[in-house]
N, C-alpha and C. Protein backbone atom coordinates (compact mmCIF):
# COMPACT_ATOMS: atom_id res chain seq x y z
N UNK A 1 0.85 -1.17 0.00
CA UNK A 1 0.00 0.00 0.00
C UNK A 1 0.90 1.23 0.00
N UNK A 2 0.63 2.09 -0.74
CA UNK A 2 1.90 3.23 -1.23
C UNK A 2 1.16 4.19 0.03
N UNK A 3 1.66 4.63 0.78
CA UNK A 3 1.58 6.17 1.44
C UNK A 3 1.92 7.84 0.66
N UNK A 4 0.32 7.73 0.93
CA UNK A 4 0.47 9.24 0.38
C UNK A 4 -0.07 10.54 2.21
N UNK A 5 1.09 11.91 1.76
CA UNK A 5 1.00 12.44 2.32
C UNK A 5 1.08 14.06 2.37
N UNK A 6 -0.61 14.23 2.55
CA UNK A 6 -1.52 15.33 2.25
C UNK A 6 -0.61 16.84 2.34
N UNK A 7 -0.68 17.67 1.79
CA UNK A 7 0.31 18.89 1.30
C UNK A 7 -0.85 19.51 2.51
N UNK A 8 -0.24 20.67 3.35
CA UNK A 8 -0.52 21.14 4.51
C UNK A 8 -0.84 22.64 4.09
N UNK A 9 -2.03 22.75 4.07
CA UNK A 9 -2.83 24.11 3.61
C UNK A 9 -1.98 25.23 4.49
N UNK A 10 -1.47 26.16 3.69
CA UNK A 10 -0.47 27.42 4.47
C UNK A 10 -1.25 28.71 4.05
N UNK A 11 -0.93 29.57 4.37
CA UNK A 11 -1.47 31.40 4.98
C UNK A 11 -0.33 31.82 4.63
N UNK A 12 -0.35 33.19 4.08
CA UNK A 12 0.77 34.00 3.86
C UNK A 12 1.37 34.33 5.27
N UNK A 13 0.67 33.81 6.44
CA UNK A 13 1.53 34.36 7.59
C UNK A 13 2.21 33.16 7.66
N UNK A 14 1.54 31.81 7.33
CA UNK A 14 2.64 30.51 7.70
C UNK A 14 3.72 30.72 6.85
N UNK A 15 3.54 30.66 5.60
CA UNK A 15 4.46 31.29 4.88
C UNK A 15 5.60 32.03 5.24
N UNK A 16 5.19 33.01 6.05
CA UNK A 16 6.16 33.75 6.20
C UNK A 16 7.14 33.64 7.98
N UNK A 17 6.29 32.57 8.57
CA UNK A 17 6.81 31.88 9.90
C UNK A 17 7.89 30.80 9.45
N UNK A 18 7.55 30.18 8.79
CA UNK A 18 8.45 28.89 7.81
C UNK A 18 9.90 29.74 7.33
N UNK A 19 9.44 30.51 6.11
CA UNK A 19 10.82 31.40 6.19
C UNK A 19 11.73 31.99 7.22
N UNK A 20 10.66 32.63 8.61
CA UNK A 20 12.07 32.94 9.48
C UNK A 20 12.65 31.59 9.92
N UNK A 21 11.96 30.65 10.65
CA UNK A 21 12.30 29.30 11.13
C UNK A 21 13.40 29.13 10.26
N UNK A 22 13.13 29.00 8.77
CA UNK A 22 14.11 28.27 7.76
C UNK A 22 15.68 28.72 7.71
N UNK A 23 15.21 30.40 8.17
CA UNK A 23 16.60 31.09 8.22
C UNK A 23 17.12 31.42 9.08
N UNK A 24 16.95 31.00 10.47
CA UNK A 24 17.01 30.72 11.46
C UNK A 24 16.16 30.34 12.85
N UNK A 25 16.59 29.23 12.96
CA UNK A 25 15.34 28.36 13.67
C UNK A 25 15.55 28.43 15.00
N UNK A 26 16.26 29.74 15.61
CA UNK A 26 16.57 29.59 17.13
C UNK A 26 15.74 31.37 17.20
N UNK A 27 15.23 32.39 16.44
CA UNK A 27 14.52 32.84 16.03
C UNK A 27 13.54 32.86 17.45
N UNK A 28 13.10 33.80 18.30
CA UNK A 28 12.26 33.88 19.50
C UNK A 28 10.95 34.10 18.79
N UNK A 29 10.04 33.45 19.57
CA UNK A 29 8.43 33.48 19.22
C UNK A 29 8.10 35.52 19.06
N UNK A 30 8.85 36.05 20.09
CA UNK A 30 8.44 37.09 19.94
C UNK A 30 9.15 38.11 18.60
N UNK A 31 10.00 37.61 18.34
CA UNK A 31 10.23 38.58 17.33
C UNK A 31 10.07 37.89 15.93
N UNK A 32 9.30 36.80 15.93
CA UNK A 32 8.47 36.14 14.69
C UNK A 32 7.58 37.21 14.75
N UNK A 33 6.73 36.87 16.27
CA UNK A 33 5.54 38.36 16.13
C UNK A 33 5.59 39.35 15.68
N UNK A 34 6.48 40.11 15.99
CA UNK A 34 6.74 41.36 15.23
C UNK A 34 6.79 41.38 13.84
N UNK A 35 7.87 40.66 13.26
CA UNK A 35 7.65 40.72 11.98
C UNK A 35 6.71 40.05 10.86
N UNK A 36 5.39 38.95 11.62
CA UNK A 36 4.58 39.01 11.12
C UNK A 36 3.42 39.50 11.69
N UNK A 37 3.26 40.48 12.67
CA UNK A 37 2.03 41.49 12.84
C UNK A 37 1.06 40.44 13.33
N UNK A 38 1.46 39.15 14.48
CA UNK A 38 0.92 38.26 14.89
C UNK A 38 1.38 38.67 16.96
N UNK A 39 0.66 38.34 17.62
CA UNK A 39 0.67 37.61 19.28
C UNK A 39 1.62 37.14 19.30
N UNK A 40 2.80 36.69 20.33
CA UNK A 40 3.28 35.56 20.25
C UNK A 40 2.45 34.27 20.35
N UNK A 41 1.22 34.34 21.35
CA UNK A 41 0.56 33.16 21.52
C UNK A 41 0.22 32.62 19.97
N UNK A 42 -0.34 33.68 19.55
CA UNK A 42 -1.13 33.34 17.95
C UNK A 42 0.36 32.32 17.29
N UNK A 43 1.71 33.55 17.12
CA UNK A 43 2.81 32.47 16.29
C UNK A 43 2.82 31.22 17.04
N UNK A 44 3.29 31.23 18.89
CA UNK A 44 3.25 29.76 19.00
C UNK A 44 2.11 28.77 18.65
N UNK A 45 0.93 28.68 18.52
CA UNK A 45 0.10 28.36 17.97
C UNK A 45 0.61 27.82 16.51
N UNK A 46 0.79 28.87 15.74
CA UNK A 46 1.28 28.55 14.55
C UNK A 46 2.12 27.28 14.25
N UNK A 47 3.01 27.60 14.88
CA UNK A 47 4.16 27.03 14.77
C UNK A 47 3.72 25.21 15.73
N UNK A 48 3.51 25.38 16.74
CA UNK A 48 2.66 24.18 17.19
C UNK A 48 1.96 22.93 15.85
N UNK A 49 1.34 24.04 15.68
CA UNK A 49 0.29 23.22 14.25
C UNK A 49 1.13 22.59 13.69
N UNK A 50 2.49 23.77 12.91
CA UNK A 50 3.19 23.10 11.78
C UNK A 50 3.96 22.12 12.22
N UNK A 51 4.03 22.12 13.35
CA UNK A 51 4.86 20.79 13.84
C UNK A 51 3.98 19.73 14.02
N UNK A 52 2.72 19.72 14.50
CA UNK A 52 1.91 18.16 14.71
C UNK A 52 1.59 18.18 13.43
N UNK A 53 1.34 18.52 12.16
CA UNK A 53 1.07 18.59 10.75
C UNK A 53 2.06 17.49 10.46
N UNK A 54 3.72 17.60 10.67
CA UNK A 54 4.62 16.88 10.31
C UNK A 54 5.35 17.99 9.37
N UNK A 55 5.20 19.17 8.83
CA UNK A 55 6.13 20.09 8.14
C UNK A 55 6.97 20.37 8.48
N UNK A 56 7.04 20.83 9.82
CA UNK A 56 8.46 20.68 10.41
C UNK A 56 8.41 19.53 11.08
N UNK A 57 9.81 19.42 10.50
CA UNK A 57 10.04 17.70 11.50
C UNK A 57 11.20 17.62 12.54
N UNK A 58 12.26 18.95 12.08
CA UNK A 58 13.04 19.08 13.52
C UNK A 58 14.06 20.40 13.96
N UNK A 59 14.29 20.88 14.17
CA UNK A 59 15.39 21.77 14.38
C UNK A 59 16.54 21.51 14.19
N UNK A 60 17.63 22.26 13.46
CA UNK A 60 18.97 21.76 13.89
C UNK A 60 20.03 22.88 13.51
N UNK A 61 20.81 22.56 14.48
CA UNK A 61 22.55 23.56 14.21
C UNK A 61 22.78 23.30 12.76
N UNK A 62 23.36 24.00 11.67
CA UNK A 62 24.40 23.42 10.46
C UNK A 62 25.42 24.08 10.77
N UNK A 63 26.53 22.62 10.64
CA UNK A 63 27.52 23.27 10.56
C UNK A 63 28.81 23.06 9.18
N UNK A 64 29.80 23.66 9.54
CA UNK A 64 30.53 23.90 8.16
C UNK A 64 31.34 22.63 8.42
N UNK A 65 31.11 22.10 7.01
CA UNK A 65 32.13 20.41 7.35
C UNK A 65 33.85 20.89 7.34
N UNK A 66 33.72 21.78 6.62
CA UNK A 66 35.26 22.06 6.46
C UNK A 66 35.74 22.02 7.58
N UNK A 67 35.38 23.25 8.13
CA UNK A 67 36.05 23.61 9.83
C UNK A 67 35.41 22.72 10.64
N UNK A 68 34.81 21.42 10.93
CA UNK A 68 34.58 20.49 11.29
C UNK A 68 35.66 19.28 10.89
N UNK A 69 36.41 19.42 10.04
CA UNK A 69 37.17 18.40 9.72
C UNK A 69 37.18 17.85 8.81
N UNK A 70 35.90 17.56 8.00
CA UNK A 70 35.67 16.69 6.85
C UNK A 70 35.56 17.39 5.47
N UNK A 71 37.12 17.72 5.28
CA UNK A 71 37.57 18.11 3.69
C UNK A 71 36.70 17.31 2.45
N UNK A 72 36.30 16.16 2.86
CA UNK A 72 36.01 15.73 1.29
C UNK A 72 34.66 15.56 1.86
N UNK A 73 33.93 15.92 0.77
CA UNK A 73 32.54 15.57 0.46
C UNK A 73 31.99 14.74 -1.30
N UNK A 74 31.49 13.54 -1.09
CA UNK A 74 31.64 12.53 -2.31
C UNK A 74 30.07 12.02 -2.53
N UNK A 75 29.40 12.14 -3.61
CA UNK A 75 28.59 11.69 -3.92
C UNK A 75 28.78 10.52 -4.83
N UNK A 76 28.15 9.02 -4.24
CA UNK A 76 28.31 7.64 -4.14
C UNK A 76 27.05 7.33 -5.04
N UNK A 77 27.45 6.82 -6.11
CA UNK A 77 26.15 5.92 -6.80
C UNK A 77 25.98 4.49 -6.44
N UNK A 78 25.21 3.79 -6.11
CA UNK A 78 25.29 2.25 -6.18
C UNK A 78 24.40 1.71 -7.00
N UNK A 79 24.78 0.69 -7.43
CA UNK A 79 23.90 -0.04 -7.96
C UNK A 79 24.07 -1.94 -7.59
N UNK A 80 22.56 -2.29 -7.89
CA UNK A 80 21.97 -3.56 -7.13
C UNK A 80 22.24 -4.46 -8.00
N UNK A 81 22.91 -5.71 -7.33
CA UNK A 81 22.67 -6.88 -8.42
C UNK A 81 21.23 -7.51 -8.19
N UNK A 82 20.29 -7.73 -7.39
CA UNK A 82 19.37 -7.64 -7.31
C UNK A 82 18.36 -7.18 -6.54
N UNK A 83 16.84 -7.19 -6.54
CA UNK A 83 16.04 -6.30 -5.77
C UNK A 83 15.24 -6.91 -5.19
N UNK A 84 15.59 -7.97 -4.97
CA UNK A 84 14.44 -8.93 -3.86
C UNK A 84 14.54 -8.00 -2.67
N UNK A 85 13.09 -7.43 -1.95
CA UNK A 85 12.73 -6.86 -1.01
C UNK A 85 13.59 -7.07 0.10
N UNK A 86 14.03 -8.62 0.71
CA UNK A 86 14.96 -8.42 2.10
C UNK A 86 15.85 -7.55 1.53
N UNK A 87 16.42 -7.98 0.32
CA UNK A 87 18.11 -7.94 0.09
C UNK A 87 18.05 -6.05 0.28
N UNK A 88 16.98 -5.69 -0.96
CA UNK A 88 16.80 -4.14 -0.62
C UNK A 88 17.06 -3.46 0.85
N UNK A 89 15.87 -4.11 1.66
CA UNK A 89 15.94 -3.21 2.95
C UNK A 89 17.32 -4.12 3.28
N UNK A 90 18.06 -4.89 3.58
CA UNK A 90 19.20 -5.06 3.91
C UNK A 90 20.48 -3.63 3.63
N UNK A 91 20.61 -3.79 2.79
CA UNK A 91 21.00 -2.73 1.96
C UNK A 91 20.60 -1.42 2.29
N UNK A 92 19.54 -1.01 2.85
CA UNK A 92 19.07 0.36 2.72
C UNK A 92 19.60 0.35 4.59
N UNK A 93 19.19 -0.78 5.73
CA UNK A 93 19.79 -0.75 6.64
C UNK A 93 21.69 -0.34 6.84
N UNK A 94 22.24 -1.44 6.36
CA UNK A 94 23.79 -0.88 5.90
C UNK A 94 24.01 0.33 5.78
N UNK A 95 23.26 1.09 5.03
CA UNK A 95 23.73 2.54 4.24
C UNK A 95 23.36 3.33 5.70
N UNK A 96 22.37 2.99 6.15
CA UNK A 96 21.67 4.17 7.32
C UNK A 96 22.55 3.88 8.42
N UNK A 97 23.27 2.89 9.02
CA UNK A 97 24.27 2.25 9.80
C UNK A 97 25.61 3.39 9.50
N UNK A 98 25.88 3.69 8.39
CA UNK A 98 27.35 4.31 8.40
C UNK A 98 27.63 5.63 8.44
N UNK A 99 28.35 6.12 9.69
CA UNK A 99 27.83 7.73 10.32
C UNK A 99 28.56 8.60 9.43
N UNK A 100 29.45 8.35 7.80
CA UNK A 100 29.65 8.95 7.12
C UNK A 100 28.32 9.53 6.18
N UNK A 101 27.42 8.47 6.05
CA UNK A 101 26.63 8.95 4.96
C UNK A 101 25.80 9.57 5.82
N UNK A 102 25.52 10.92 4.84
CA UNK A 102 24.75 12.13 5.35
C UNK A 102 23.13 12.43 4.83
N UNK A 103 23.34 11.98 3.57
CA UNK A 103 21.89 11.45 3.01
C UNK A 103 22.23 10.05 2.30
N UNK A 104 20.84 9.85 1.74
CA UNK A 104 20.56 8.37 1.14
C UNK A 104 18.88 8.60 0.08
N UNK A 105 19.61 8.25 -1.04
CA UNK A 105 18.37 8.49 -1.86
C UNK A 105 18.17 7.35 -2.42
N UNK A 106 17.02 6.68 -2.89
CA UNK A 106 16.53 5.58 -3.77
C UNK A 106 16.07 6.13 -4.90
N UNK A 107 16.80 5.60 -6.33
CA UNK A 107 16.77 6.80 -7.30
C UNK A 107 16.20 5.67 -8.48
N UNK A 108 15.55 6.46 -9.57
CA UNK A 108 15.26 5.80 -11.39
C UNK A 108 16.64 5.92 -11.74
N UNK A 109 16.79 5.24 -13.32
CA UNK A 109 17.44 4.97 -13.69
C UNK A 109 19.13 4.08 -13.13
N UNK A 110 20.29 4.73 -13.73
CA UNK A 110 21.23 3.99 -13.89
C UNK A 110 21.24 3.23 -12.49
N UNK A 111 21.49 4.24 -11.75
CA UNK A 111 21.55 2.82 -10.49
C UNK A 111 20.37 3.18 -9.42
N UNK A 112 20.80 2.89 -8.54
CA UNK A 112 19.26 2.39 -7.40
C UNK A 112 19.88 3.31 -6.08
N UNK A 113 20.90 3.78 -5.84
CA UNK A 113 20.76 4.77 -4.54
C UNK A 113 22.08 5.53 -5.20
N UNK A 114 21.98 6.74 -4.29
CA UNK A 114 22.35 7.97 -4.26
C UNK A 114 22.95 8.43 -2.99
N UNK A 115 24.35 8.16 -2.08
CA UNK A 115 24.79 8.27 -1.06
C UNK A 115 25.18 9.70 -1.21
N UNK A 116 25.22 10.57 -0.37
CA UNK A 116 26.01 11.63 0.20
C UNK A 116 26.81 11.80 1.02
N UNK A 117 28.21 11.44 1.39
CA UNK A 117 28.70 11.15 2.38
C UNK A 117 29.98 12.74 2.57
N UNK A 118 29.95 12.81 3.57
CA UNK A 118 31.52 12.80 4.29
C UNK A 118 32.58 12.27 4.46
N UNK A 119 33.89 12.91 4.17
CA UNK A 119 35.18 11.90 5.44
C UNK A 119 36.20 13.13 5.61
N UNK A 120 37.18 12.72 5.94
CA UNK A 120 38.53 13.88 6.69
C UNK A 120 39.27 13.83 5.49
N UNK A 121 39.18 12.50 4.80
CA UNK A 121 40.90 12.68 4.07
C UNK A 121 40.58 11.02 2.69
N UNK A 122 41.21 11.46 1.92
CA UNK A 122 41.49 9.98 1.05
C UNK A 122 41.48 8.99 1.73
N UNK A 123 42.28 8.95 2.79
CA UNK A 123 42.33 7.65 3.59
C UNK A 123 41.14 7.11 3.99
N UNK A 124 40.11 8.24 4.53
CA UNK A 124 38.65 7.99 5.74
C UNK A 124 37.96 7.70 4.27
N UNK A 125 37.58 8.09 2.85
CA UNK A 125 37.00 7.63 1.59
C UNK A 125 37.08 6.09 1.42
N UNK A 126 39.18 5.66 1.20
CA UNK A 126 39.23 4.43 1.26
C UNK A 126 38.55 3.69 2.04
N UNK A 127 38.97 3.78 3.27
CA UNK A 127 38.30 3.01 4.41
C UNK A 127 36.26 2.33 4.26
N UNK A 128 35.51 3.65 3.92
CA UNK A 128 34.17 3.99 3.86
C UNK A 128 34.14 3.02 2.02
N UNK A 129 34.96 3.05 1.11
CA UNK A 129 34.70 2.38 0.20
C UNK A 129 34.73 0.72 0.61
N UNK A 130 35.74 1.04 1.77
CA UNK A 130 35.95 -0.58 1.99
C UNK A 130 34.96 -1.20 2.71
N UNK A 131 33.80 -0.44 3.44
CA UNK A 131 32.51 -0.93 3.77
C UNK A 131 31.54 -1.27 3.12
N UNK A 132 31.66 -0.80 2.30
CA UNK A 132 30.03 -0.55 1.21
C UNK A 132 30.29 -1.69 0.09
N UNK A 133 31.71 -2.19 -0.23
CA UNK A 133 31.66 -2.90 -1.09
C UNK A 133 31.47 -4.11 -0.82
N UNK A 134 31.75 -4.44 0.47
CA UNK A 134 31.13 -6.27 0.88
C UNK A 134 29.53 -6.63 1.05
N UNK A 135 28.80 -5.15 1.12
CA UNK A 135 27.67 -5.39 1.56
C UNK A 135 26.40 -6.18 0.49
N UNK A 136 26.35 -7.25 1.12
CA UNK A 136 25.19 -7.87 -0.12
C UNK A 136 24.59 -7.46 -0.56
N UNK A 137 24.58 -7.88 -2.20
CA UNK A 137 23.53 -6.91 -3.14
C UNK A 137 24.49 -5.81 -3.75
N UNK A 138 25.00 -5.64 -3.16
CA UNK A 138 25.94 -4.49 -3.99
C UNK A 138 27.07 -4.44 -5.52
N UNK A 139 26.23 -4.23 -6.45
CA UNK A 139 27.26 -4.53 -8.12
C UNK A 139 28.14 -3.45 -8.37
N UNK A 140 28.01 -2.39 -7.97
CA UNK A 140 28.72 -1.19 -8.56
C UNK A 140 28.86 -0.28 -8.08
N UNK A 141 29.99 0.61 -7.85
CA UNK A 141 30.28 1.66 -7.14
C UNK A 141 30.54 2.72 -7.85
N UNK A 142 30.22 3.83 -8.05
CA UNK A 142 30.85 4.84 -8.53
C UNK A 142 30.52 6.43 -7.92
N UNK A 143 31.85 6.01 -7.85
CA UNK A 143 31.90 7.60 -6.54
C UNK A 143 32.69 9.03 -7.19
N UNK A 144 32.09 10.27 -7.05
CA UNK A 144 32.51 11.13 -7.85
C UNK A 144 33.21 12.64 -6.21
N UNK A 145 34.00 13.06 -6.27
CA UNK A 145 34.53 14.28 -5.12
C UNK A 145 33.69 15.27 -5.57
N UNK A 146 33.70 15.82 -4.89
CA UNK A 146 32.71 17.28 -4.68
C UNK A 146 34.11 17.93 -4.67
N UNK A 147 34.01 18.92 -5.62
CA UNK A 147 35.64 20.08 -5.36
C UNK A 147 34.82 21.63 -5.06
N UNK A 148 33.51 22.11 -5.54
CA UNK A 148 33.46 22.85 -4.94
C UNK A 148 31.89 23.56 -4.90
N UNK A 149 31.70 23.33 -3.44
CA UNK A 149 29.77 23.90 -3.20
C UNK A 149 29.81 24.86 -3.77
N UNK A 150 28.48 24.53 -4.88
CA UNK A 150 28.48 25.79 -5.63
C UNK A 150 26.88 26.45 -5.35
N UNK A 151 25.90 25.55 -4.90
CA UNK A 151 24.94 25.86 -4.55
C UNK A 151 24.50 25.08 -2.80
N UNK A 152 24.36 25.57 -1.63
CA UNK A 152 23.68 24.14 -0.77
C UNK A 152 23.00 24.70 0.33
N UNK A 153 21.80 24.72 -0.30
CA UNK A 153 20.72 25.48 0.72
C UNK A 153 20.02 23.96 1.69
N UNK A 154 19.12 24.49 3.04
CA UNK A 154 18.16 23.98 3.20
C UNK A 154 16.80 25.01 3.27
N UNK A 155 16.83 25.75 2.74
CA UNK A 155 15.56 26.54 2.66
C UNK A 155 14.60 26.38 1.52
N UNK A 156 13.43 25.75 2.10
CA UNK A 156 12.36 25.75 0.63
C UNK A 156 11.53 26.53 0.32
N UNK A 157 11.67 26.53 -1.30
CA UNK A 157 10.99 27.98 -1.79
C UNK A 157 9.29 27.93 -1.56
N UNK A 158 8.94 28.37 -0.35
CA UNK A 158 7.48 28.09 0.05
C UNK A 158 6.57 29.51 -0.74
């Protein structure tokens, strides 16, 4: 049974609560108010909703991988020798297991996921290649370096 999940009717004021959140999510209830001509009670309210809705799903720090340590950033293609359902979620477990990968996509065409990972150095890459390639189900690797963010938002154009 496929899950579908209902798009969350917004107000030019949610609208415009989402944007401060988006651009900074530590942002006080009261000076949301102000700049949308709302209560604070009314924004917390707001903001309440959009969270039991499921739109927002969490808060968080970003931080800069560089000055964190992790020089390389590598986007990982894989592809499946086959797709029998365990072997899949096997596979999709593995990937979510390794505290390098930062996202994980299940993709059309050429291959079947889409890793985003981290590491410090060539060496921490080697190492992280040397995990992913024993893991059952796994035919093909092809991993490309990121040399330089040229676009990397999390803000959506609401």
């Amino acid at each position: 049974m496929a899950s579908y999940v209902a798009e969350v009717e917004l107000d030019d004021i949610d609208r415009a609560v989402l944007d401060l959140l988006q651009t900074n999510c530590r942002i006080s209830n009261a000076d949301i108010s102000r700049r949308v001509h709302l209560s604070p009670p009314a924004v917390h309210a707001r903001i309440r909703r959009l969270e039991e809705s499921g739109l927002i799903t969490r808060y968080v720090g970003l931080l800069d991988r560089e000055r964190a340590g992790f020089d390389m950033m590598c986007f990982v293609h894989i592809g499946l020798q086959l797709h029998q359902a365990d072997q899949v979620q096997a596979v999709r477990d593995a990937f979510t297991a390794l505290p390098e990968v930062l996202e994980c996509y299940h993709l059309t065409g050429e291959f079947d996921y889409l890793l985003k990972i981290v590491v410090r150095n060539r060496k921490e890459l080697e190492r992280f290649a040397s995990k992913i390639t024993p893991i059952p189900g796994v035919a093909r690797i092809q991993t490309s370096l990121v040399l330089t963010d040229v676009k990397a938002v999390t803000k959506l154009p609401l």
